[in-house]
Protein backbone atom coordinates (compact mmCIF):
# COMPACT_ATOMS: atom_id res chain seq x y z
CA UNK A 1 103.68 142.77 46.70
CA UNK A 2 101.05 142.20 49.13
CA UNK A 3 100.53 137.86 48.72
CA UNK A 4 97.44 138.14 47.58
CA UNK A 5 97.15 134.85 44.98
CA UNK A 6 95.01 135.02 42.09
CA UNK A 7 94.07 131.42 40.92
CA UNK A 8 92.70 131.62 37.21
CA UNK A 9 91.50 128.00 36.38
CA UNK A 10 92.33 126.98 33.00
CA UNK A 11 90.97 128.56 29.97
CA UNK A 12 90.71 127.08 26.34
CA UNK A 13 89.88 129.33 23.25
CA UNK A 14 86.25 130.20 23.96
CA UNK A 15 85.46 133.69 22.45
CA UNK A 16 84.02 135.27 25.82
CA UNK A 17 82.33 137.76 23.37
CA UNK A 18 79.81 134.68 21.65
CA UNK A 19 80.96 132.10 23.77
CA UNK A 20 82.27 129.58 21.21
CA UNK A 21 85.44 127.48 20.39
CA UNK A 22 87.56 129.60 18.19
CA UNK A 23 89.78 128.05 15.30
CA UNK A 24 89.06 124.55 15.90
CA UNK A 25 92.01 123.09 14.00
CA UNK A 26 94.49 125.84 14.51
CA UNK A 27 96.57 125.28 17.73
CA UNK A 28 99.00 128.84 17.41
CA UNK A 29 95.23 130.44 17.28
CA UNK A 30 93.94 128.40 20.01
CA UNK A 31 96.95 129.61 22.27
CA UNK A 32 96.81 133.44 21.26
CA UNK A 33 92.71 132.92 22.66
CA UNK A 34 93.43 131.25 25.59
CA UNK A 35 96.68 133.86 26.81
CA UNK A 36 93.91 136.72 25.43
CA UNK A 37 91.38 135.39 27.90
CA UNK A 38 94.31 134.87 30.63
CA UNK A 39 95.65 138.46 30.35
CA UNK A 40 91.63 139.41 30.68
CA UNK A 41 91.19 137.72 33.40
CA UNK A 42 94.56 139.17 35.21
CA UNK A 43 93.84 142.76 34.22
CA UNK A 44 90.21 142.52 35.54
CA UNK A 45 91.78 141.36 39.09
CA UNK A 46 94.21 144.39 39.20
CA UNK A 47 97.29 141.98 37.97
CA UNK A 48 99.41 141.20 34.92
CA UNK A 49 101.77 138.70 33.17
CA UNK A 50 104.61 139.66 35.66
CA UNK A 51 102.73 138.41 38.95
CA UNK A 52 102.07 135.08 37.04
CA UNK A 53 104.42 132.73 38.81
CA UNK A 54 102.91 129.51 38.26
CA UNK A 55 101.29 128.14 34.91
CA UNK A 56 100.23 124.77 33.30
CA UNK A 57 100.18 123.83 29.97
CA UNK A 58 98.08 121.02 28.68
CA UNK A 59 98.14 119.80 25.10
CA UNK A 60 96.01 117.23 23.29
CA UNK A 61 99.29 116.46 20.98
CA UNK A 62 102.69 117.34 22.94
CA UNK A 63 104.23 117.92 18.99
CA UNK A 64 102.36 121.44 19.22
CA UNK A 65 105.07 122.21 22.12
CA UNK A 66 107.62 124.42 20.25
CA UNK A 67 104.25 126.16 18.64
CA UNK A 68 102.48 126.91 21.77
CA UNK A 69 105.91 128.05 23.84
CA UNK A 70 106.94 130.14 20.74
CA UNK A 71 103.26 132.10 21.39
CA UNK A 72 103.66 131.59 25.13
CA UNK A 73 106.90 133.09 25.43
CA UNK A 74 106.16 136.41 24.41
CA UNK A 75 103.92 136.98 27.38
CA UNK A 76 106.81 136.96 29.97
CA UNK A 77 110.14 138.39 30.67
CA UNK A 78 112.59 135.26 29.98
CA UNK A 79 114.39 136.16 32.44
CA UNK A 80 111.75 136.29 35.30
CA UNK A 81 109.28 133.65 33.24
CA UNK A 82 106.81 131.54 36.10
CA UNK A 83 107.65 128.14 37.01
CA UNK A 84 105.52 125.79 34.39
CA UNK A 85 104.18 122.61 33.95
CA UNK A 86 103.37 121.15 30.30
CA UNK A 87 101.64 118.06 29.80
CA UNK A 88 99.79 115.80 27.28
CA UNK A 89 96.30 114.56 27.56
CA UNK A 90 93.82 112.04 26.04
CA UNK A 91 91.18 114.98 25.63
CA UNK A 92 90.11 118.22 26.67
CA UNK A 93 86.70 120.11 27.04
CA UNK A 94 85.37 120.93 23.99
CA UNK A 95 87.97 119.14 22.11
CA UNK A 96 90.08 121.89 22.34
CA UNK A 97 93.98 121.58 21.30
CA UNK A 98 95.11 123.70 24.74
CA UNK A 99 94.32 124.71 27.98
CA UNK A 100 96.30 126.85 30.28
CA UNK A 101 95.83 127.93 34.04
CA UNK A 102 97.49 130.19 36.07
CA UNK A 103 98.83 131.63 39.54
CA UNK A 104 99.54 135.22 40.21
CA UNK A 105 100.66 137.10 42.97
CA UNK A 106 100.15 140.74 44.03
């Protein structure tokens, strides 16, 4: 590992190909966007899901939890999974149903 950090801000499911919201009202399809556009993002700066070691989570409706971790989940080891933070909010851009960010290390 070198230390360099890699600070992805958080990403909601925006199809970078036409740049709109994808599956409005389906939050397992909003989640499998947003970790797509995550594990783009880490591959373009020479990194993947195992240098993630810091993530939040933030749902408009915290009753999407167990759907969200179940997608979540298989992006890491469980037994070397990154510290995390979930939380509920009032709103998110675009009306979105989740947004996650990220902190790697190489």
């Amino acid at each position: 590992a070198t230390g360099q950090m890699i600070f992805v801000s958080g990403q909601i499911a925006i199809d970078t190909r036409t740049n709109q919201i994808v599956y409005t009202d389906d939050v397992s399809k909003q989640t499998e966007q947003v970790m797509a556009n995550l594990e783009a993002i880490l591959t373009a700066a020479g990194a993947s899901w195992s240098n993630v070691v810091k993530t939040t989570v933030f749902l408009k409706d915290m009753n999407d939890f167990a759907t969200v971790n179940t997608i979540y989940a298989k992006y890491f080891n469980p037994e070397n999974a990154p510290a995390r933070a979930c939380v509920e909010v009032a709103r998110l851009p675009k009306d979105v149903l989740v947004e996650i960010d990220c902190i790697a290390v190489l």
